[in-house]
N, C-alpha and C. Protein backbone atom coordinates (compact mmCIF):
# COMPACT_ATOMS: atom_id res chain seq x y z
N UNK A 1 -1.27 70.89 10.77
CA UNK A 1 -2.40 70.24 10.09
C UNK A 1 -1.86 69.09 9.24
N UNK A 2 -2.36 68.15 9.12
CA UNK A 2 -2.14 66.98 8.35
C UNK A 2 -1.87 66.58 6.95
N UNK A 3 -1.10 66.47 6.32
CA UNK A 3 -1.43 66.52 4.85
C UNK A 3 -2.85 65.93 4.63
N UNK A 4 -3.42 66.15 3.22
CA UNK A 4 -4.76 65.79 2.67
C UNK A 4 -4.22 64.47 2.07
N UNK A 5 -5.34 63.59 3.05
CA UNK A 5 -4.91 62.08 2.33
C UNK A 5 -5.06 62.06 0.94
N UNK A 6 -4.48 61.25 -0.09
CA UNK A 6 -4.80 60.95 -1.50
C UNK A 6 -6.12 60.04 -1.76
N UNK A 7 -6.42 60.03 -2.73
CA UNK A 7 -7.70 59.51 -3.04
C UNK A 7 -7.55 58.95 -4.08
N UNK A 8 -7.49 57.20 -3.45
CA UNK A 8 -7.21 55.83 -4.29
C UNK A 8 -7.96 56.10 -5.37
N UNK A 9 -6.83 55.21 -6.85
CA UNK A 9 -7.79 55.01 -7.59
C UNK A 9 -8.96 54.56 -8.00
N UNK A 10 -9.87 54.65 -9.13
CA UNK A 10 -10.84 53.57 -9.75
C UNK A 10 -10.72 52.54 -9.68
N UNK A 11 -11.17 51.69 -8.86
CA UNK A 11 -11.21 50.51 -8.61
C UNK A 11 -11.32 49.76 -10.05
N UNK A 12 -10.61 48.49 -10.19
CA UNK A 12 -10.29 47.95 -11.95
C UNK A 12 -11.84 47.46 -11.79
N UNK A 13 -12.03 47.45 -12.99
CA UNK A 13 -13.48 46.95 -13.51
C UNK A 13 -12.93 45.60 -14.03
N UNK A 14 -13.89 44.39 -13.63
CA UNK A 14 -13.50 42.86 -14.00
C UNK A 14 -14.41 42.50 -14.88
N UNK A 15 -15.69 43.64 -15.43
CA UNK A 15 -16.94 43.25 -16.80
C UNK A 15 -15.40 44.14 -17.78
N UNK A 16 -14.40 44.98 -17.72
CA UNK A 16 -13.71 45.31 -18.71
C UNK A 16 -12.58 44.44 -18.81
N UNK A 17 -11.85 43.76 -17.83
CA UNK A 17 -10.69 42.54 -18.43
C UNK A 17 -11.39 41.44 -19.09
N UNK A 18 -12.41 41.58 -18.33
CA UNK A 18 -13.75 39.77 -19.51
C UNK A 18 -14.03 40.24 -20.93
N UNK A 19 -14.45 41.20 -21.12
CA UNK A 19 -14.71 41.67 -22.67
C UNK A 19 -13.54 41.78 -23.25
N UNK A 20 -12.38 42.56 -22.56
CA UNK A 20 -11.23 42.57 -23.15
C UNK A 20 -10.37 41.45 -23.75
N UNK A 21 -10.22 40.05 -22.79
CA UNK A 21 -9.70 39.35 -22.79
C UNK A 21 -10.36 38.58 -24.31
N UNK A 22 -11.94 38.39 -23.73
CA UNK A 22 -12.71 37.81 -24.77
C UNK A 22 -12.64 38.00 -26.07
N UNK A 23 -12.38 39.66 -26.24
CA UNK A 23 -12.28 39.95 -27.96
C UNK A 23 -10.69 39.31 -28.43
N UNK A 24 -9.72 39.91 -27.39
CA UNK A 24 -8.74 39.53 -27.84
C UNK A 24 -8.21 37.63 -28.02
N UNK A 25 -9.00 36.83 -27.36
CA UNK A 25 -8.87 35.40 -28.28
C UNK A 25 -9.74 35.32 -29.34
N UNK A 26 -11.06 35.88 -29.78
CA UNK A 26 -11.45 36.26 -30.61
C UNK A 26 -10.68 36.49 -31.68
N UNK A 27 -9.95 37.75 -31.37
CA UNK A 27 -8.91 38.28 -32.75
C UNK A 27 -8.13 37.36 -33.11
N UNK A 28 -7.27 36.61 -32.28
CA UNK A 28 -6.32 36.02 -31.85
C UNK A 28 -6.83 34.28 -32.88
N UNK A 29 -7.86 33.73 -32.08
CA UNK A 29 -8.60 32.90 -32.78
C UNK A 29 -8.83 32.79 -34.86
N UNK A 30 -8.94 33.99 -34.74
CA UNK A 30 -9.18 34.46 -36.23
C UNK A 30 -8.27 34.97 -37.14
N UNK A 31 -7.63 35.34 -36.25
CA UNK A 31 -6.49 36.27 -37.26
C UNK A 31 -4.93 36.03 -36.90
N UNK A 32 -4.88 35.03 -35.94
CA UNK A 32 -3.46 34.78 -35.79
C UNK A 32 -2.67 35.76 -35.15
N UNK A 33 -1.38 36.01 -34.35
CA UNK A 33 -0.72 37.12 -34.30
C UNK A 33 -0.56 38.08 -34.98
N UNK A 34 -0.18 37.63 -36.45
CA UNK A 34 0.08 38.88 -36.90
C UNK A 34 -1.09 39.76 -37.38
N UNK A 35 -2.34 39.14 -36.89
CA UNK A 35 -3.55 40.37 -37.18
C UNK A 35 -4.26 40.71 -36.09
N UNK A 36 -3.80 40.32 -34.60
CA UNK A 36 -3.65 40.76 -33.82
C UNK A 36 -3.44 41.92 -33.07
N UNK A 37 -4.18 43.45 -33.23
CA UNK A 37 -3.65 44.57 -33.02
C UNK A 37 -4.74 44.66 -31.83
N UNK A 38 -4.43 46.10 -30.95
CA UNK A 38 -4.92 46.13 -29.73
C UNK A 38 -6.51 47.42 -30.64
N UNK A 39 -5.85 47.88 -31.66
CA UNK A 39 -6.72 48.54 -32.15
C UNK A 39 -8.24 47.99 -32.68
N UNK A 40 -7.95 46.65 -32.96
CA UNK A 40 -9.59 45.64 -33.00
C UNK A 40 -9.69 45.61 -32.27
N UNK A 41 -9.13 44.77 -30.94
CA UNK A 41 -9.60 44.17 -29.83
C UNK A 41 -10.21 45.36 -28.95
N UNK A 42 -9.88 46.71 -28.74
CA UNK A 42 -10.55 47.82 -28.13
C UNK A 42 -12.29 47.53 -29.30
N UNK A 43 -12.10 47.97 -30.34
CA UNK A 43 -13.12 47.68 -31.36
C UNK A 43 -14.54 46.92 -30.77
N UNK A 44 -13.44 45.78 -30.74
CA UNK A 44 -14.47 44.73 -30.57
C UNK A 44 -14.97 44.47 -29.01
N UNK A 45 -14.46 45.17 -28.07
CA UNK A 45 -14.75 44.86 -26.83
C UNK A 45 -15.19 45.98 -26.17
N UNK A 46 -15.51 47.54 -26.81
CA UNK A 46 -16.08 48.57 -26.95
C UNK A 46 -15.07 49.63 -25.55
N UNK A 47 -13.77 48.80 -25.70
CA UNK A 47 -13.06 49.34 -24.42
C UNK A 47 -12.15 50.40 -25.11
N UNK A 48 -11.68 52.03 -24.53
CA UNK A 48 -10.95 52.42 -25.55
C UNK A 48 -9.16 51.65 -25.22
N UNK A 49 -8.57 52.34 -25.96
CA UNK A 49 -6.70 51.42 -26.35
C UNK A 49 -6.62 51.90 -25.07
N UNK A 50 -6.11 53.17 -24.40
CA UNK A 50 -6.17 53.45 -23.48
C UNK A 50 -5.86 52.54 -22.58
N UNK A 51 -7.09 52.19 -21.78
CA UNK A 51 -7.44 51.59 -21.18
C UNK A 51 -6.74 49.89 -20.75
N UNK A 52 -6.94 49.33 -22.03
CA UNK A 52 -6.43 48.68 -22.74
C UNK A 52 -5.00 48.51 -22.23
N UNK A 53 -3.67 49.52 -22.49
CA UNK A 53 -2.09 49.75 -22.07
C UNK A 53 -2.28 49.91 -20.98
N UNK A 54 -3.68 50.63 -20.13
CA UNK A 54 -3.20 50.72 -18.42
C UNK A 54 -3.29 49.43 -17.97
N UNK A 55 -3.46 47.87 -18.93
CA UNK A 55 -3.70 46.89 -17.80
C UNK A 55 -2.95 46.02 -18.54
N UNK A 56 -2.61 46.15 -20.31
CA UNK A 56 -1.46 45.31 -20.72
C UNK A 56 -0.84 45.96 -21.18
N UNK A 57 0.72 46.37 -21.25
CA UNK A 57 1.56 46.97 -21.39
C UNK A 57 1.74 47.09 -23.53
N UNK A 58 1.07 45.47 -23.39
CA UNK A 58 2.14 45.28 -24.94
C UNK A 58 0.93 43.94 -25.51
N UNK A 59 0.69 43.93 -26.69
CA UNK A 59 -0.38 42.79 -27.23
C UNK A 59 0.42 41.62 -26.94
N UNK A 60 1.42 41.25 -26.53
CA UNK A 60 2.26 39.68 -26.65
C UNK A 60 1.07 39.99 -24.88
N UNK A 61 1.63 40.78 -23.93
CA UNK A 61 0.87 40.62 -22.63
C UNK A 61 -0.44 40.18 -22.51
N UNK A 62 -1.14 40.65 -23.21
CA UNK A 62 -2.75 41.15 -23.68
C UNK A 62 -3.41 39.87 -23.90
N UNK A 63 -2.23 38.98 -25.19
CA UNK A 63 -2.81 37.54 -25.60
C UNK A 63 -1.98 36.63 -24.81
N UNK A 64 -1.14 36.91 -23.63
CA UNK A 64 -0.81 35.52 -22.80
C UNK A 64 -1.74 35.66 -21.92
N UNK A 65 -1.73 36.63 -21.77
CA UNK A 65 -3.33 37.08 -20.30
C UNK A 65 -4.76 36.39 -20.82
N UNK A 66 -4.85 36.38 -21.99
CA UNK A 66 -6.36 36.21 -22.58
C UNK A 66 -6.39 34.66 -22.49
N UNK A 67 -5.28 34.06 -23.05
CA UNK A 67 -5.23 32.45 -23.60
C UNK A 67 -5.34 31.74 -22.48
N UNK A 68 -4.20 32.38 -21.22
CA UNK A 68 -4.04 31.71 -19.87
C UNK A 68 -5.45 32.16 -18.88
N UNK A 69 -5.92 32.83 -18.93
CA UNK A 69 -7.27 32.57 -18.80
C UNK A 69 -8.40 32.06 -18.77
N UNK A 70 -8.49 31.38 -19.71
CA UNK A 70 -8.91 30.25 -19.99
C UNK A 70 -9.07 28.79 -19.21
N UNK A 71 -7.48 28.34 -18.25
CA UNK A 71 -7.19 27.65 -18.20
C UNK A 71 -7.17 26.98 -16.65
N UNK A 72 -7.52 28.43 -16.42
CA UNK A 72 -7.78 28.16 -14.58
C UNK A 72 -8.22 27.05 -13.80
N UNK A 73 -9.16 26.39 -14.22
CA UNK A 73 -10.13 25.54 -13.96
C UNK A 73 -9.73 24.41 -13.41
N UNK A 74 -8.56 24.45 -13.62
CA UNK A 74 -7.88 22.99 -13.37
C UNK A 74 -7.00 23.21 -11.90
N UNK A 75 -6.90 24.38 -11.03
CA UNK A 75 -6.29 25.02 -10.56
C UNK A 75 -6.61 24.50 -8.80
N UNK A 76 -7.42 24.19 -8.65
CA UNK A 76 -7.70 23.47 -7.77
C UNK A 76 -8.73 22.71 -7.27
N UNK A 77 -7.84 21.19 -7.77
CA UNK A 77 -8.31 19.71 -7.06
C UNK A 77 -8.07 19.21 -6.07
N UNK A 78 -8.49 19.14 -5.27
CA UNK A 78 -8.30 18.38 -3.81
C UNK A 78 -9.41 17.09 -3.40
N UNK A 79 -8.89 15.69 -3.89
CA UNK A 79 -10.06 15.50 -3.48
C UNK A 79 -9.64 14.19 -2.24
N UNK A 80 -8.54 14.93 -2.12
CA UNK A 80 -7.71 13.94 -0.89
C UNK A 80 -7.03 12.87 -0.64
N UNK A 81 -6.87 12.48 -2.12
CA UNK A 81 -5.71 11.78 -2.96
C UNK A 81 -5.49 11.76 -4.43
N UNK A 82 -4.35 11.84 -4.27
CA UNK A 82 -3.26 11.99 -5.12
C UNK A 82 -3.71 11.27 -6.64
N UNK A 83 -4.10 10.25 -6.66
CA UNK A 83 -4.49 9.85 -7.83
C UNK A 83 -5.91 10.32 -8.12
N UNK A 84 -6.90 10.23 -7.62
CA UNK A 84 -8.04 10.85 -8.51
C UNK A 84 -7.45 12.33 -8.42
N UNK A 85 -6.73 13.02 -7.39
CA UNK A 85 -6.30 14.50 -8.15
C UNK A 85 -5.60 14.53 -9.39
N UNK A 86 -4.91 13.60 -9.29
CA UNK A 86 -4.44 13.46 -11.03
C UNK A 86 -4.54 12.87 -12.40
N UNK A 87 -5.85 12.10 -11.75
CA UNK A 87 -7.10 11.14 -13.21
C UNK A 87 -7.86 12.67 -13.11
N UNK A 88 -8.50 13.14 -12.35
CA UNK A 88 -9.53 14.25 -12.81
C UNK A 88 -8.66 15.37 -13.14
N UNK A 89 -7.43 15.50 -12.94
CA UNK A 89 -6.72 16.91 -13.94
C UNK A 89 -6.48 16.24 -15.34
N UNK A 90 -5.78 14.69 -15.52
CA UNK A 90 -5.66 14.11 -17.15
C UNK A 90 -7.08 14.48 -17.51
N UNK A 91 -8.37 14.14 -16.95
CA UNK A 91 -9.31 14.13 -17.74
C UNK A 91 -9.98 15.54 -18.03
N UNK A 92 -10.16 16.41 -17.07
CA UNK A 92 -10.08 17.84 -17.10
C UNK A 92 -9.49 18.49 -18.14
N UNK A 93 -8.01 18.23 -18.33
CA UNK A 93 -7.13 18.49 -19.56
C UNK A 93 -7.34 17.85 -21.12
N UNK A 94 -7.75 16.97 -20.84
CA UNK A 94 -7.91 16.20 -22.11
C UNK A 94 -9.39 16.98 -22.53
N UNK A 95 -9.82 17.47 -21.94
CA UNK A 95 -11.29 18.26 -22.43
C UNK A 95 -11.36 19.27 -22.99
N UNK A 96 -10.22 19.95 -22.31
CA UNK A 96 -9.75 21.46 -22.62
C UNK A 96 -8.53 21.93 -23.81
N UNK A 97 -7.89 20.62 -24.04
CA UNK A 97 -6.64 20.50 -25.18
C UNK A 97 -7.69 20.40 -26.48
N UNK A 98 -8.74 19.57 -26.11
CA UNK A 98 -10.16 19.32 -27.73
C UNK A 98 -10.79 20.66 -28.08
N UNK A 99 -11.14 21.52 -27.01
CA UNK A 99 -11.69 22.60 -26.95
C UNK A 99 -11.01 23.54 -28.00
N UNK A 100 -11.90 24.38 -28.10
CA UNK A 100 -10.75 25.95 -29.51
C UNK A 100 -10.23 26.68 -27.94
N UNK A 101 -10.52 26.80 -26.61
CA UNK A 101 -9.82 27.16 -26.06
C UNK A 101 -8.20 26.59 -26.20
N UNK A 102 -8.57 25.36 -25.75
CA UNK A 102 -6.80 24.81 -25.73
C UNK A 102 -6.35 24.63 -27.27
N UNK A 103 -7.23 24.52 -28.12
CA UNK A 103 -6.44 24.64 -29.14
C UNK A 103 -5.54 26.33 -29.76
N UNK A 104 -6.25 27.05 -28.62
CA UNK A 104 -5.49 28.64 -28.19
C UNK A 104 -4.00 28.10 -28.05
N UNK A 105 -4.62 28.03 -26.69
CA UNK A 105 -3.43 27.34 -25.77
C UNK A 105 -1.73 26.76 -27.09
N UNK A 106 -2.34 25.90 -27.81
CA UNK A 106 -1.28 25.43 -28.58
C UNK A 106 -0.70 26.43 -28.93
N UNK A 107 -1.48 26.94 -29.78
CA UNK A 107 -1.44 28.35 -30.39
C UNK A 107 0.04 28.68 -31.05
N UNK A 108 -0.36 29.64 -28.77
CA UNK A 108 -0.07 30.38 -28.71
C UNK A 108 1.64 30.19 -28.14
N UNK A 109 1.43 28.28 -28.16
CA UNK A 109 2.82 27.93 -27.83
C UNK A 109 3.93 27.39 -29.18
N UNK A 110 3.17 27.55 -29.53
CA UNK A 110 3.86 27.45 -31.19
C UNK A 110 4.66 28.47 -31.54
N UNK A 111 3.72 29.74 -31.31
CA UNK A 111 4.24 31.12 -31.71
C UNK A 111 5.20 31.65 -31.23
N UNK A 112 5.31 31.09 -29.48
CA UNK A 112 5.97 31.30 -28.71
C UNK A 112 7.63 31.31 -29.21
N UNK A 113 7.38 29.97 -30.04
CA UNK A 113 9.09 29.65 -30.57
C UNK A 113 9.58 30.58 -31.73
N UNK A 114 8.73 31.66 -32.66
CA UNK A 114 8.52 32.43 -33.25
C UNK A 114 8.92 33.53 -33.15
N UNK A 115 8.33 33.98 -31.92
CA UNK A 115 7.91 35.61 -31.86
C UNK A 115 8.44 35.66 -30.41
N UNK A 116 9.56 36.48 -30.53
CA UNK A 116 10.02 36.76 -29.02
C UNK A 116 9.27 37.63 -28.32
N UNK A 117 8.41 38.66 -29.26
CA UNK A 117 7.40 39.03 -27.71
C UNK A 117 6.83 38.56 -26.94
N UNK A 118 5.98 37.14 -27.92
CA UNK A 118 5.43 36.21 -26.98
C UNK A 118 5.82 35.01 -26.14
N UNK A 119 7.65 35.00 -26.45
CA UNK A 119 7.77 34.31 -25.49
C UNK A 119 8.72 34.87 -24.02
N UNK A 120 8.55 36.20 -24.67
CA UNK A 120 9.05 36.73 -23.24
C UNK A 120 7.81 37.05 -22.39
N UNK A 121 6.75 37.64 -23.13
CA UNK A 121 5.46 37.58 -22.18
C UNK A 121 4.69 36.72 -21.51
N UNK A 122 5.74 35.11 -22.04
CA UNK A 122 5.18 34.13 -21.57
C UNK A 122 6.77 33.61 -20.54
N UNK A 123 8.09 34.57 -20.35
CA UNK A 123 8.50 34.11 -19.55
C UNK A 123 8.81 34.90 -18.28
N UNK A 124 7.40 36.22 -18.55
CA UNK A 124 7.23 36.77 -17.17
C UNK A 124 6.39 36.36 -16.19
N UNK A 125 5.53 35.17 -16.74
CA UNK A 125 5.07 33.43 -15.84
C UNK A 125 5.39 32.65 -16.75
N UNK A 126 6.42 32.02 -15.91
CA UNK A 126 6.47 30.87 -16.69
C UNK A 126 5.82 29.75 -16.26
N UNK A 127 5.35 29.91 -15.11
CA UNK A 127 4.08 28.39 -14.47
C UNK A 127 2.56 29.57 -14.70
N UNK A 128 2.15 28.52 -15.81
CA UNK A 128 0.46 28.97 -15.72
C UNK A 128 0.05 28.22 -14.61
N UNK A 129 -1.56 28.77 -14.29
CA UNK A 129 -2.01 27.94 -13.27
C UNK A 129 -2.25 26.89 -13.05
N UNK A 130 -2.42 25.80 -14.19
CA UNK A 130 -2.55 24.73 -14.42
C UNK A 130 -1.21 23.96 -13.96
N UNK A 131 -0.02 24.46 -14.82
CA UNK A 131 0.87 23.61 -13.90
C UNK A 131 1.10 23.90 -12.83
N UNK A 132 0.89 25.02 -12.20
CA UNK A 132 1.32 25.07 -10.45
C UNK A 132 0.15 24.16 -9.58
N UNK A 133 -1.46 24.60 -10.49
CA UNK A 133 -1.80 23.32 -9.57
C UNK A 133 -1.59 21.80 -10.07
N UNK A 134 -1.12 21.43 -10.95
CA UNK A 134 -0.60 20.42 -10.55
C UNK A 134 0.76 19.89 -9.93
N UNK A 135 1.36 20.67 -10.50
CA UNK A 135 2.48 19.92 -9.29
C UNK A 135 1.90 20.56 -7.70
N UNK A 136 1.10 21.34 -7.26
CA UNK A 136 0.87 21.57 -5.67
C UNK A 136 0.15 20.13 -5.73
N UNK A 137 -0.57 19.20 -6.22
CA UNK A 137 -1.50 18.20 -6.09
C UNK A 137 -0.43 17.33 -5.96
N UNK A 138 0.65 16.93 -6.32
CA UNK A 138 1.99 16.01 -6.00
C UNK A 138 2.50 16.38 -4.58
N UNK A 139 2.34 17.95 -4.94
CA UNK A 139 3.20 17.83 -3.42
C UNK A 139 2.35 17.50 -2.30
N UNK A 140 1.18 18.10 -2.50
CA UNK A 140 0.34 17.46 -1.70
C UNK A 140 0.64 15.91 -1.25
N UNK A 141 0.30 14.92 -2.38
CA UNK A 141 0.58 13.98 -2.24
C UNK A 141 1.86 13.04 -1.26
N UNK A 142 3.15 13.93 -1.99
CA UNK A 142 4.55 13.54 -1.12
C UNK A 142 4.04 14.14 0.54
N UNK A 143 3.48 14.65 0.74
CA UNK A 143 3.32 14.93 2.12
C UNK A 143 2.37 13.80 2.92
N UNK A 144 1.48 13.73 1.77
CA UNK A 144 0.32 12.63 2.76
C UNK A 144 1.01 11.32 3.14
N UNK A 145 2.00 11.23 2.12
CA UNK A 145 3.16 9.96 2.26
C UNK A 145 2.71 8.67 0.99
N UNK A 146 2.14 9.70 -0.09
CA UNK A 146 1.61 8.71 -1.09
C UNK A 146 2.16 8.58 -2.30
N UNK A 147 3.69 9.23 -2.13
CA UNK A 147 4.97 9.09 -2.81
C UNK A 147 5.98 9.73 -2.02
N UNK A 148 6.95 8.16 -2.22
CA UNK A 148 8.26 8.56 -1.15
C UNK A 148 9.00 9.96 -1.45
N UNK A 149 9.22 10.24 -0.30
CA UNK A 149 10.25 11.54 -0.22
C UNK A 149 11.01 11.83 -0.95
N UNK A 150 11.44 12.96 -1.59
CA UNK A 150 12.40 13.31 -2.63
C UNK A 150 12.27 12.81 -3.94
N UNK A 151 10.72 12.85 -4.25
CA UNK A 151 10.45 12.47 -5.91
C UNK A 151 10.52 13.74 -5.96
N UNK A 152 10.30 13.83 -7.20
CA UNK A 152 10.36 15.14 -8.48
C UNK A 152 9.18 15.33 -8.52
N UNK A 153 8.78 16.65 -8.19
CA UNK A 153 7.51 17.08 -8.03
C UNK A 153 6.94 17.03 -9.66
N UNK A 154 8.29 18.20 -10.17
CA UNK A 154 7.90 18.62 -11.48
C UNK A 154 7.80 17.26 -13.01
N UNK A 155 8.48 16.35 -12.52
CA UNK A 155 8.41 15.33 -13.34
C UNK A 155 7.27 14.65 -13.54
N UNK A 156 6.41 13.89 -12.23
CA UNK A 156 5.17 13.32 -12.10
C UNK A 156 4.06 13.90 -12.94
N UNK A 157 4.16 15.68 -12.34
CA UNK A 157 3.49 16.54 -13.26
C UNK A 157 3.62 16.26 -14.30
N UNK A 158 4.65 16.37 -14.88
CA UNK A 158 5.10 16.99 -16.30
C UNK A 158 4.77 15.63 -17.21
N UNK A 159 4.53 14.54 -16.91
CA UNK A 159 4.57 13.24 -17.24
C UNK A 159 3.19 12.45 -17.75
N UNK A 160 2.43 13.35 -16.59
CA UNK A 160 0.77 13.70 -17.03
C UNK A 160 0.05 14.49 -18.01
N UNK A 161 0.98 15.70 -17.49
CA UNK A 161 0.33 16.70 -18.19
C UNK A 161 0.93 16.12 -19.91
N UNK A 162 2.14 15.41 -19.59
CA UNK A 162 2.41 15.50 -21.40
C UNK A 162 1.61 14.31 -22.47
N UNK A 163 1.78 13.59 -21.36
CA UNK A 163 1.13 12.33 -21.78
C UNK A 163 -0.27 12.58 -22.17
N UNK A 164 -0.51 13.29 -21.81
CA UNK A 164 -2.38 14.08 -22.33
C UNK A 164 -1.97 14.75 -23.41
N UNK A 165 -1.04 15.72 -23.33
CA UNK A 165 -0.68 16.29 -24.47
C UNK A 165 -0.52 15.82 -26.14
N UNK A 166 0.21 14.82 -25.85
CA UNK A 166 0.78 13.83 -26.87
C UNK A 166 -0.34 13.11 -27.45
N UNK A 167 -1.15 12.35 -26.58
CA UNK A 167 -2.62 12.20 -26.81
C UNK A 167 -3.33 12.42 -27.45
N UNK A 168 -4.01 13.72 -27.00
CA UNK A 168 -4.40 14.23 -27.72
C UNK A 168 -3.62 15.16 -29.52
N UNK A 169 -2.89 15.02 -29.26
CA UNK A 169 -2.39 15.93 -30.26
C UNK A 169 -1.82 14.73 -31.44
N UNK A 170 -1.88 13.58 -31.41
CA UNK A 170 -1.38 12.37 -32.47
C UNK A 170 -2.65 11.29 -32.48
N UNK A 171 -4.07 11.36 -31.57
CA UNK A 171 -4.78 10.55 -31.90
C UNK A 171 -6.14 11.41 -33.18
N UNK A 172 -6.51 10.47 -34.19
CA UNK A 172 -6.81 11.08 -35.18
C UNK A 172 -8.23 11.44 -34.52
N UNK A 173 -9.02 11.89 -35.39
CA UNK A 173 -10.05 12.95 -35.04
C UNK A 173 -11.21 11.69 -34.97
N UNK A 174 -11.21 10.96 -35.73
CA UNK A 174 -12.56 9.96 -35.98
C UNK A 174 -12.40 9.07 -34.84
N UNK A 175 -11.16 8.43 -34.17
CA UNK A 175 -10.30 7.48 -32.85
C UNK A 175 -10.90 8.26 -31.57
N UNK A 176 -10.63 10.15 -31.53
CA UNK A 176 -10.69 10.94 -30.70
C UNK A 176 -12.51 10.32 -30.01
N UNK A 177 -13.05 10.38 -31.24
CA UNK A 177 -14.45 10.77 -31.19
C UNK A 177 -15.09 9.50 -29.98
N UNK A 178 -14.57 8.40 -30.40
CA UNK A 178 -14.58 7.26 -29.78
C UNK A 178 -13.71 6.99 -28.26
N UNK A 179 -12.72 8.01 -27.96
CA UNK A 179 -11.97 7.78 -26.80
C UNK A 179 -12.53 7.92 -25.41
N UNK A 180 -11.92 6.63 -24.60
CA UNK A 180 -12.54 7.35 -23.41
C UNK A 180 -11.34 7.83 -22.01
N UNK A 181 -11.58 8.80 -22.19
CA UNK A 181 -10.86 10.33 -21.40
C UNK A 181 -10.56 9.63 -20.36
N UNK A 182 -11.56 9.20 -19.39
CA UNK A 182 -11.59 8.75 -18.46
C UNK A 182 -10.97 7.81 -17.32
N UNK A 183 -10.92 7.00 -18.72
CA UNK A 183 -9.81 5.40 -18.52
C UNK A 183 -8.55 5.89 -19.28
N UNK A 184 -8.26 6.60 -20.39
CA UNK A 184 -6.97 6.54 -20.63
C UNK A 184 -6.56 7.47 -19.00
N UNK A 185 -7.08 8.48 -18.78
CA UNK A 185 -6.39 9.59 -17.77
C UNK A 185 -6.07 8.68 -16.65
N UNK A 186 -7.00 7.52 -16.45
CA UNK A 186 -6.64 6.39 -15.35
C UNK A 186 -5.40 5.99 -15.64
N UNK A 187 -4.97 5.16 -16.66
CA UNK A 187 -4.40 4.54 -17.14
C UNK A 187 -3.04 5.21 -17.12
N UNK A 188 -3.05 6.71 -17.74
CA UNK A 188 -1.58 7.15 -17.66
C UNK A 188 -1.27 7.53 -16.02
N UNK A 189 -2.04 8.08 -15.22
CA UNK A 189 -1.92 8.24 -13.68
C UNK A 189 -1.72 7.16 -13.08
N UNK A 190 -1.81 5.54 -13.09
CA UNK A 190 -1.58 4.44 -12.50
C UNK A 190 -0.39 4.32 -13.18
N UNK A 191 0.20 4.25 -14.30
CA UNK A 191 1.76 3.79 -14.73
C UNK A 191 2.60 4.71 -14.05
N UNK A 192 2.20 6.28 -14.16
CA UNK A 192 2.99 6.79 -13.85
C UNK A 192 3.53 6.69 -12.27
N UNK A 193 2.60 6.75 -11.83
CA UNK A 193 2.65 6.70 -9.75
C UNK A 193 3.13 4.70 -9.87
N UNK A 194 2.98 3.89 -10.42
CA UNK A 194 3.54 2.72 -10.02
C UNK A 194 5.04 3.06 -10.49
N UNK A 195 5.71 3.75 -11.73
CA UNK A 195 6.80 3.79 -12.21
C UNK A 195 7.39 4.22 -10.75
N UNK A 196 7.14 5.33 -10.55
CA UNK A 196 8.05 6.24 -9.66
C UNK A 196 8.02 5.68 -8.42
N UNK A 197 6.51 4.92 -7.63
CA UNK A 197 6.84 4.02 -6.57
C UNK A 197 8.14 2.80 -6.72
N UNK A 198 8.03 2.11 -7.60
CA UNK A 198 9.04 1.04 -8.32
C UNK A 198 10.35 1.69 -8.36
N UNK A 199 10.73 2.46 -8.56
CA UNK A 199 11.90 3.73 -8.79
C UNK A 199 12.52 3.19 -7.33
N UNK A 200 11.55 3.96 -6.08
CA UNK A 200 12.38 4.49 -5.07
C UNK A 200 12.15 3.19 -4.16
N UNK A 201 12.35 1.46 -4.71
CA UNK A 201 11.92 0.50 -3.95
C UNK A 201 13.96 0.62 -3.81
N UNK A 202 14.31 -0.43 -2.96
CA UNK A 202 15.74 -0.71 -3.03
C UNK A 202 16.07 -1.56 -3.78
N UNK A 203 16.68 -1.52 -4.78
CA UNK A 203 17.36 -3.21 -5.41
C UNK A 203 17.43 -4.27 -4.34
N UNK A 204 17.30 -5.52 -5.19
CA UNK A 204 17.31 -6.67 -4.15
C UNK A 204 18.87 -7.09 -4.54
């Protein structure tokens, strides 16, 4: 006779990682790390702790899961070239760095340099989704043949994404109010793709 098959678990509930996640930038939002306990965030998201450790091991997990969450959105652009995929991620980003989401985001990269729980929980991914889809939108690109062979995937990226960064994070709040997203995200995506075309021309 056959052994008696086992009988899979409870399928994860995704209305309990949304509440979960939610209270915990909540806490996170309000109280900083160090008031950060899993004992509110169950509280506040009516989930017990429990529960809670069967899906994050440790609160550094709990709040890289919650923050990077957030951030998905940017995760895939295709709109069949290379430059509006990377004017609509600058401008995408530049929306989300203004937001109290991305101002999470900073956060939680500040702390990072701080608190080694959170930056080891942030170096069990170290590509959020945001940067993997953008550099896949480069590589994309190097394939269509709309940057020569053997650029730096991660640089182009990284060049965008910072240049938004910097941006936003040194233009003052009253300048901000007045900026337009749109044309700067143009603006840094055309220097950058002419730099690196110019790069791989041959000296004369």
């Amino acid at each position: 006779m056959p052994p008696p098959s086992r009988r899979s678990g409870r399928p994860r509930d995704p209305d309990v990682d949304r509440r979960a996640l939610a209270a915990a930038r909540e806490v996170y939002g309000e109280r900083g790390w160090s008031g950060l306990s899993l004992e509110e965030v169950a509280r506040r998201s009516s989930i017990g702790k429990g529960s809670l450790y069967l899906r994050w091991p440790t609160r550094a997990a709990l709040l890289v899961a919650a923050v990077r969450d957030r951030a998905r959105f940017v995760a895939d652009i295709d709109t069949g070239s290379l430059r509006e995929d990377l004017v609509t991620f600058a401008e995408l980003w530049t929306a989300f760095a203004t937001s109290d989401d991305g101002r999470l985001v900073e956060r939680l990269l500040v702390d990072s340099h701080r608190v080694p729980e959170i930056a080891g929980a942030l170096a069990d991914d170290a590509y959020p989704e945001h940067v993997r889809g953008a550099r896949t939108m480069v590589r994309r690109g190097i394939e269509r043949g709309e940057l020569p062979a053997g650029t730096s995937v991660a640089l182009v990226a990284d060049l965008v994404a910072g240049a938004v960064r910097n941006h936003v994070a040194t233009t003052p709040a009253h300048l901000a109010a007045r900026d337009d997203a749109r044309g700067y995200a143009a603006a840094v995506v055309d220097t950058v793709l002419a730099g690196v075309r110019a790069r791989a021309q041959p000296s004369p």
